[in-house]
C-alpha atoms as a PDB file:
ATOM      1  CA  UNK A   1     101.684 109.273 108.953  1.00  0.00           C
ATOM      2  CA  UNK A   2     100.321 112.261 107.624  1.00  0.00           C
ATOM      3  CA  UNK A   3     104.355 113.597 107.211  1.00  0.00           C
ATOM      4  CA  UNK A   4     104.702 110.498 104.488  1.00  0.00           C
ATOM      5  CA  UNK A   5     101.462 111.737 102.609  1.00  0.00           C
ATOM      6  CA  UNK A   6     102.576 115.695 102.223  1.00  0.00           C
ATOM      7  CA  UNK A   7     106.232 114.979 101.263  1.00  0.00           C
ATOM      8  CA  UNK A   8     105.261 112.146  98.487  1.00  0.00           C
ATOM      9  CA  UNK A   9     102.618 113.989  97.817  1.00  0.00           C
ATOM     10  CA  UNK A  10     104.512 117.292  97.423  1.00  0.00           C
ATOM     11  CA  UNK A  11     107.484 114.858  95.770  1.00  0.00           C
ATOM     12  CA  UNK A  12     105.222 113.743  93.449  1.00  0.00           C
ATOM     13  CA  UNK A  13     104.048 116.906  92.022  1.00  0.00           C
ATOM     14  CA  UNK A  14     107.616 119.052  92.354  1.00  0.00           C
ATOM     15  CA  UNK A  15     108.650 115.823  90.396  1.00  0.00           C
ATOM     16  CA  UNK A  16     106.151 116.288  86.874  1.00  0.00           C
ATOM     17  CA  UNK A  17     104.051 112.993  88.235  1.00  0.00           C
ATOM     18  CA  UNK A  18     100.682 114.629  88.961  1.00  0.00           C
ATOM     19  CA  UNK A  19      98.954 117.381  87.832  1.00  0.00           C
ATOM     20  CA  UNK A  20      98.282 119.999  90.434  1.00  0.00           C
ATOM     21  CA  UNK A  21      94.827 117.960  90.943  1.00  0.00           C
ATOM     22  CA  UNK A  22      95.622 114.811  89.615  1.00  0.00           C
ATOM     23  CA  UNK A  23      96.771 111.075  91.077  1.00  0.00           C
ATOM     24  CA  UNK A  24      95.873 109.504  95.127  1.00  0.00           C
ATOM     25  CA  UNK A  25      97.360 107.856  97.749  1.00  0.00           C
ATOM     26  CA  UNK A  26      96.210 105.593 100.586  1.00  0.00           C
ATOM     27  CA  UNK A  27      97.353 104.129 104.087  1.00  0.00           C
ATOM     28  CA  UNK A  28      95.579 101.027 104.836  1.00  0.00           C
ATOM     29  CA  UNK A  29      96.190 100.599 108.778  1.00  0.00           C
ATOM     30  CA  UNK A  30      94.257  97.818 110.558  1.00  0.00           C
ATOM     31  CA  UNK A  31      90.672  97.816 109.081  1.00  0.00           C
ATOM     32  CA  UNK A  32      90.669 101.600 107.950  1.00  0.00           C
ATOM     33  CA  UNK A  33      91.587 103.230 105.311  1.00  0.00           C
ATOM     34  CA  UNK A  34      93.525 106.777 104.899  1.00  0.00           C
ATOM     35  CA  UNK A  35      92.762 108.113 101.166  1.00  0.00           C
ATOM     36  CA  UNK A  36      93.588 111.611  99.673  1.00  0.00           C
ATOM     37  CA  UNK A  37      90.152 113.470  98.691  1.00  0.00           C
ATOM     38  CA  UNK A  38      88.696 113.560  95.655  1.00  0.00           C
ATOM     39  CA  UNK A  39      90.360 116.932  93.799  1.00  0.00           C
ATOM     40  CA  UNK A  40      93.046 117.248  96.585  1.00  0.00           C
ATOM     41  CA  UNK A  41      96.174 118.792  95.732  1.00  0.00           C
ATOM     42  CA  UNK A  42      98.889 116.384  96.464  1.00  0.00           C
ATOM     43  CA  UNK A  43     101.560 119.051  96.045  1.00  0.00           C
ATOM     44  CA  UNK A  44      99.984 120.708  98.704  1.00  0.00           C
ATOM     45  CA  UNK A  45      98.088 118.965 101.226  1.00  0.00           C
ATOM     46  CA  UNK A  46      96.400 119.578 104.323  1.00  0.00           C
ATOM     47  CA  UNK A  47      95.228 117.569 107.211  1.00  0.00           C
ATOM     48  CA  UNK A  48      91.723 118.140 105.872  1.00  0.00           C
ATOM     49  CA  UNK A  49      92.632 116.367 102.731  1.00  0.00           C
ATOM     50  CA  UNK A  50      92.787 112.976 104.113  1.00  0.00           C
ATOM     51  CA  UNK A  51      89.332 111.151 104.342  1.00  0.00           C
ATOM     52  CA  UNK A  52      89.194 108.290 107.367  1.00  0.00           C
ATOM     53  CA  UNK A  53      87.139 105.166 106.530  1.00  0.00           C
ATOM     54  CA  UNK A  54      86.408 101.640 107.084  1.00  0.00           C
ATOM     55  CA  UNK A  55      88.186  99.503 104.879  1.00  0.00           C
ATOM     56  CA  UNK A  56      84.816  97.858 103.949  1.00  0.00           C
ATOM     57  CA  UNK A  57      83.363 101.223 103.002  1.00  0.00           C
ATOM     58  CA  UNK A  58      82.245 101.088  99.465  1.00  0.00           C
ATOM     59  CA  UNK A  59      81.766 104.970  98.784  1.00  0.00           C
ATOM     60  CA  UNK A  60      82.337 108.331 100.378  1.00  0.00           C
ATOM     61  CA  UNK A  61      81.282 111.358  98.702  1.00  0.00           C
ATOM     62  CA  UNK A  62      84.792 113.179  99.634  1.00  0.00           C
ATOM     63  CA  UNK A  63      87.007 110.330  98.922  1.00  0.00           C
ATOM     64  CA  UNK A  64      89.108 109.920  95.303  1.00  0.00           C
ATOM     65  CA  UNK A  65      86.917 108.233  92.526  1.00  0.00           C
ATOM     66  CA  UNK A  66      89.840 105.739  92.994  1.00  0.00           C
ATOM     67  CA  UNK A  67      88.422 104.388  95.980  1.00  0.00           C
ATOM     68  CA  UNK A  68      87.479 101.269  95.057  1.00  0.00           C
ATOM     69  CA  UNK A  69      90.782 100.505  92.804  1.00  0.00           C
ATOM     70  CA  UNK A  70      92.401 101.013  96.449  1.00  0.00           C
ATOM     71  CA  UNK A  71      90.302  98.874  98.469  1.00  0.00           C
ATOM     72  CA  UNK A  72      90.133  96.211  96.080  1.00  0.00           C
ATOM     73  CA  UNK A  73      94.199  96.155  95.834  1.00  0.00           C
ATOM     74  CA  UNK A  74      94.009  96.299  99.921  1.00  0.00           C
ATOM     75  CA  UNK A  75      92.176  92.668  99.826  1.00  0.00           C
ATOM     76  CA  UNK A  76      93.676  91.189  96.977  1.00  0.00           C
ATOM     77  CA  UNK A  77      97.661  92.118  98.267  1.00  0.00           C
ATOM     78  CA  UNK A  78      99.685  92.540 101.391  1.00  0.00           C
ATOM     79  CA  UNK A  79     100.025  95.999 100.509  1.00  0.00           C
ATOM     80  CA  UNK A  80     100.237  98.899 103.289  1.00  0.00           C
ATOM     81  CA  UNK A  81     100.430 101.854 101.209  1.00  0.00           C
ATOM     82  CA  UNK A  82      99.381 102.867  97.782  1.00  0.00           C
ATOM     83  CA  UNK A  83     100.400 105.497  95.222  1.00  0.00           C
ATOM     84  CA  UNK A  84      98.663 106.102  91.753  1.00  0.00           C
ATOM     85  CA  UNK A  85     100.649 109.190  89.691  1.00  0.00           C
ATOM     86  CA  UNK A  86     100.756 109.863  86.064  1.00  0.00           C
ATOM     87  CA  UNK A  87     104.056 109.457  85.139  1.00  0.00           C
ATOM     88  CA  UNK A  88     104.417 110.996  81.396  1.00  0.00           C
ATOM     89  CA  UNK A  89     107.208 108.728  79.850  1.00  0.00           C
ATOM     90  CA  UNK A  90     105.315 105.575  81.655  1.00  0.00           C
ATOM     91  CA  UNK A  91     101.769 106.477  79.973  1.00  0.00           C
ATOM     92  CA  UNK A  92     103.523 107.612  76.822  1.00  0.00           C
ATOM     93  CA  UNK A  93     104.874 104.320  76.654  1.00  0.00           C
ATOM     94  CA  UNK A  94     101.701 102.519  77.638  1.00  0.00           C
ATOM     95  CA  UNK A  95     100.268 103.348  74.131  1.00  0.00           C
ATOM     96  CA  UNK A  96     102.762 100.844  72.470  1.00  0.00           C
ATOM     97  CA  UNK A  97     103.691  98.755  75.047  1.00  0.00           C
ATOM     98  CA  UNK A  98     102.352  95.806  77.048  1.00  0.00           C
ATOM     99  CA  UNK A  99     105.615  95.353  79.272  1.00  0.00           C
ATOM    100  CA  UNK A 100     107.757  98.503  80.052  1.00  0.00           C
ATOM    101  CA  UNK A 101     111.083  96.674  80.995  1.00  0.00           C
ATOM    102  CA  UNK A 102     113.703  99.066  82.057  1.00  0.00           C
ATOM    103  CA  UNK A 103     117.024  98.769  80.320  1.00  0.00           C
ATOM    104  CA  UNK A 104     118.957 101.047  82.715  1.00  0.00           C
ATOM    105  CA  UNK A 105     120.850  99.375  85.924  1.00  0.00           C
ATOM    106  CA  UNK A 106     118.563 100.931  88.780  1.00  0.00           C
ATOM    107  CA  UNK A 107     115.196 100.334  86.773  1.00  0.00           C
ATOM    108  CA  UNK A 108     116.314  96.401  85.784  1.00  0.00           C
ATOM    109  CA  UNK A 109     117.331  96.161  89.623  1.00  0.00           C
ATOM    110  CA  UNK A 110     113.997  97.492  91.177  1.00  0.00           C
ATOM    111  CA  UNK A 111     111.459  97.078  88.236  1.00  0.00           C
ATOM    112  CA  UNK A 112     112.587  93.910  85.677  1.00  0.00           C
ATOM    113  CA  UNK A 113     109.127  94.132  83.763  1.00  0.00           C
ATOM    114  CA  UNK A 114     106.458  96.457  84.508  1.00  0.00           C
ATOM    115  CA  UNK A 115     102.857  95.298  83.090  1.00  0.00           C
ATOM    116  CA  UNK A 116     100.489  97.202  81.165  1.00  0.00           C
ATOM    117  CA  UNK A 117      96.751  96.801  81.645  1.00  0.00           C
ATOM    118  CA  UNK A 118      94.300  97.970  79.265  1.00  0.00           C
ATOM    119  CA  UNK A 119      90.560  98.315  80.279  1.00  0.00           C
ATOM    120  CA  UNK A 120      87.423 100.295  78.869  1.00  0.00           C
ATOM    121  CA  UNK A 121      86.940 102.420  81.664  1.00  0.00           C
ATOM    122  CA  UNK A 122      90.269 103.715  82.804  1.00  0.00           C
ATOM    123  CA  UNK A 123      89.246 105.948  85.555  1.00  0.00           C
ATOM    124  CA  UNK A 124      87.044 104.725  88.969  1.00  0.00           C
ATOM    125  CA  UNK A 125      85.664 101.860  87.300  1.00  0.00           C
ATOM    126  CA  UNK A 126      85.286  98.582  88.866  1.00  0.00           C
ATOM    127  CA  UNK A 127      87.113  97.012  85.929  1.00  0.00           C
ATOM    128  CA  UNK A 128      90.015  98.817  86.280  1.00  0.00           C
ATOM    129  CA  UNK A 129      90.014  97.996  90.182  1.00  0.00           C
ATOM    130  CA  UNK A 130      89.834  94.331  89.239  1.00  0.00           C
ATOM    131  CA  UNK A 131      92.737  94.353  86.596  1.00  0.00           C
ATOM    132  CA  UNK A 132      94.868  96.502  88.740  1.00  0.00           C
ATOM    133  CA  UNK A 133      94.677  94.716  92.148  1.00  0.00           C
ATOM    134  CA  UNK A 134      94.795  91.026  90.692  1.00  0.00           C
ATOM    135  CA  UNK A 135      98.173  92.801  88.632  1.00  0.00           C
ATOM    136  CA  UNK A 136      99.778  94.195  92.016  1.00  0.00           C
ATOM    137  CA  UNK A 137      99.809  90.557  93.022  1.00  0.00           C
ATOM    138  CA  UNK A 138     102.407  89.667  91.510  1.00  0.00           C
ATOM    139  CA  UNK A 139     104.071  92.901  90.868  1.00  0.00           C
ATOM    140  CA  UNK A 140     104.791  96.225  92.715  1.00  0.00           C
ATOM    141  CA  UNK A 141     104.065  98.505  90.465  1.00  0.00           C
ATOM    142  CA  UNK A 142     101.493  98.630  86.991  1.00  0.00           C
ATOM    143  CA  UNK A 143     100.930 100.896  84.551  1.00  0.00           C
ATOM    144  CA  UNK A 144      96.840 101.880  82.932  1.00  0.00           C
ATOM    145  CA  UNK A 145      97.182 102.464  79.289  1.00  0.00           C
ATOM    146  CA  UNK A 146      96.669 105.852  78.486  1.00  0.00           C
ATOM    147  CA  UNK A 147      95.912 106.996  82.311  1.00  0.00           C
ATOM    148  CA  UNK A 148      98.593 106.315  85.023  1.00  0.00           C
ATOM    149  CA  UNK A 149     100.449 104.056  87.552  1.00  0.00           C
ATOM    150  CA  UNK A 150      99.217 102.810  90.557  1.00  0.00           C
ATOM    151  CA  UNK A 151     102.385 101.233  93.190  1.00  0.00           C
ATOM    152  CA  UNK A 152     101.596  99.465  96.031  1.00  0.00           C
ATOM    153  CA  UNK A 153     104.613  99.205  99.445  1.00  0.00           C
ATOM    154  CA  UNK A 154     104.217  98.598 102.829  1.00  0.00           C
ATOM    155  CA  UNK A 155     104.529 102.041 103.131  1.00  0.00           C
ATOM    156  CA  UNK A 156     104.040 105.501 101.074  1.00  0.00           C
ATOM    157  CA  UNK A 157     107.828 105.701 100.496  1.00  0.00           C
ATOM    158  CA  UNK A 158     108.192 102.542  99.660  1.00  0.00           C
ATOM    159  CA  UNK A 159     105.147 102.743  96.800  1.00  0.00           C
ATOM    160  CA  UNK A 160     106.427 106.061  95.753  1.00  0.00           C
ATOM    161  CA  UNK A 161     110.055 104.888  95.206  1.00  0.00           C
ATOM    162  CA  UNK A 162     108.609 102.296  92.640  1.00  0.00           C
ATOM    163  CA  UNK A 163     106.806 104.986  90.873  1.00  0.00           C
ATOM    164  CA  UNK A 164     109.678 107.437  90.419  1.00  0.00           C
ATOM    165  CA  UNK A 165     111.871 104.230  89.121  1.00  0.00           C
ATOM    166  CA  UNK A 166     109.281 103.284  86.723  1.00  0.00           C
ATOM    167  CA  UNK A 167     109.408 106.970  85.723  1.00  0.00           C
ATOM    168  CA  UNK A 168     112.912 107.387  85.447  1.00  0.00           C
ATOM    169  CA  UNK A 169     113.229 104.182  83.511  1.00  0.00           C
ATOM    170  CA  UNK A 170     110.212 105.137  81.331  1.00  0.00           C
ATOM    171  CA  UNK A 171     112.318 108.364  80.661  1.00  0.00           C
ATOM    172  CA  UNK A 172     115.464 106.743  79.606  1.00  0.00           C
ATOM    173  CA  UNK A 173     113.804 103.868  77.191  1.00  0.00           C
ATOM    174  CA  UNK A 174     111.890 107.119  75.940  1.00  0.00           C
ATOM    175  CA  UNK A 175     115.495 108.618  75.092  1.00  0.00           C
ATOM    176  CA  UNK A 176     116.534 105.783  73.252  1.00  0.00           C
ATOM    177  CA  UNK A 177     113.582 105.407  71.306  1.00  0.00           C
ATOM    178  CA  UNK A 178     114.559 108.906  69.876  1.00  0.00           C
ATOM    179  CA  UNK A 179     117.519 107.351  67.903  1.00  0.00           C
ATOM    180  CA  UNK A 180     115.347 104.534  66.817  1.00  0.00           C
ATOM    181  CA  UNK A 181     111.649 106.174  66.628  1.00  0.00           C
ATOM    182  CA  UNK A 182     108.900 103.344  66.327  1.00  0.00           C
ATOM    183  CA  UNK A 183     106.058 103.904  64.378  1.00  0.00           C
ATOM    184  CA  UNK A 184     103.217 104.281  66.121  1.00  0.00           C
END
């Protein structure tokens, strides 16, 4: 398992998706939960960087601030695996838009509409773990205005595909908008 966390992880970063200390990922396996540490460097992690815990944990002083965004997504969804990045086209995007729907073949395919939550506190906030989880519901993959996306998959591969299609679809609707700039 910890294979899938160091090459999305290191993906992820090599990729423009995280900063060197930014985004998280989880495992959820049985009734614990495997969670990148607060501040870890997903482009280069180490065993060390994963914290263990009971699903039902509510806080751990080394775990990411998203903590409870994941556990709440983990009871609300069949999801396995989680991935939150900050994808710059997607949050660029997320300042004008309330759907992101790709318009390129592989992004329509995988990702028809992608939603766009808004919420007060964008970062570790129960709100935010509310809005996300009852969103990954119904889809795979949602964007935060003005902060990130958070995928979910029955794996890290599969969560982390979603992200990088949102992405690359995020880039391309980004391109277009260049001919056609909206006013913001």
């Amino acid at each position: 398992m910890f294979e899938q966390f160091l090459l999305v992880g290191r993906d992820l970063h090599e990729r423009g998706l995280v900063t060197s200390h930014g985004g998280n990922l989880s495992v959820k396996r049985g009734d614990r939960l495997f969670i990148t540490r607060r501040g870890a460097m997903l482009g280069h992690l180490e065993r060390e960087d994963l914290v263990v815990l009971p699903l039902a944990e509510e806080f751990h002083p080394r775990a990411s601030r998203e903590l409870p965004l994941h556990r709440a997504v983990y009871r609300s969804t069949r999801a396995r695996a989680l991935v939150h990045a900050h994808p710059p086209h997607a949050v660029a995007l997320s300042f004008s838009l309330d759907w992101i729907e790709p318009v390129d073949a592989e992004g329509a395919l995988a990702l028809p509409r992608v939603p766009v939550v808004e919420v007060e506190r964008p970062v570790g906030s129960q709100e935010v773990a509310q809005a996300v989880a009852v969103t990954l519901a119904d889809f795979p993959v949602v964007v935060v205005r003005g902060h990130g996306s958070f995928a979910r998959g029955w794996d890290l591969l599969e969560a982390y595909h979603y992200t990088s299609v949102l992405e690359a679809s995020a880039r391309v609707l980004w391109l277009l908008r260049g001919f056609n700039p909206p006013s913001f």
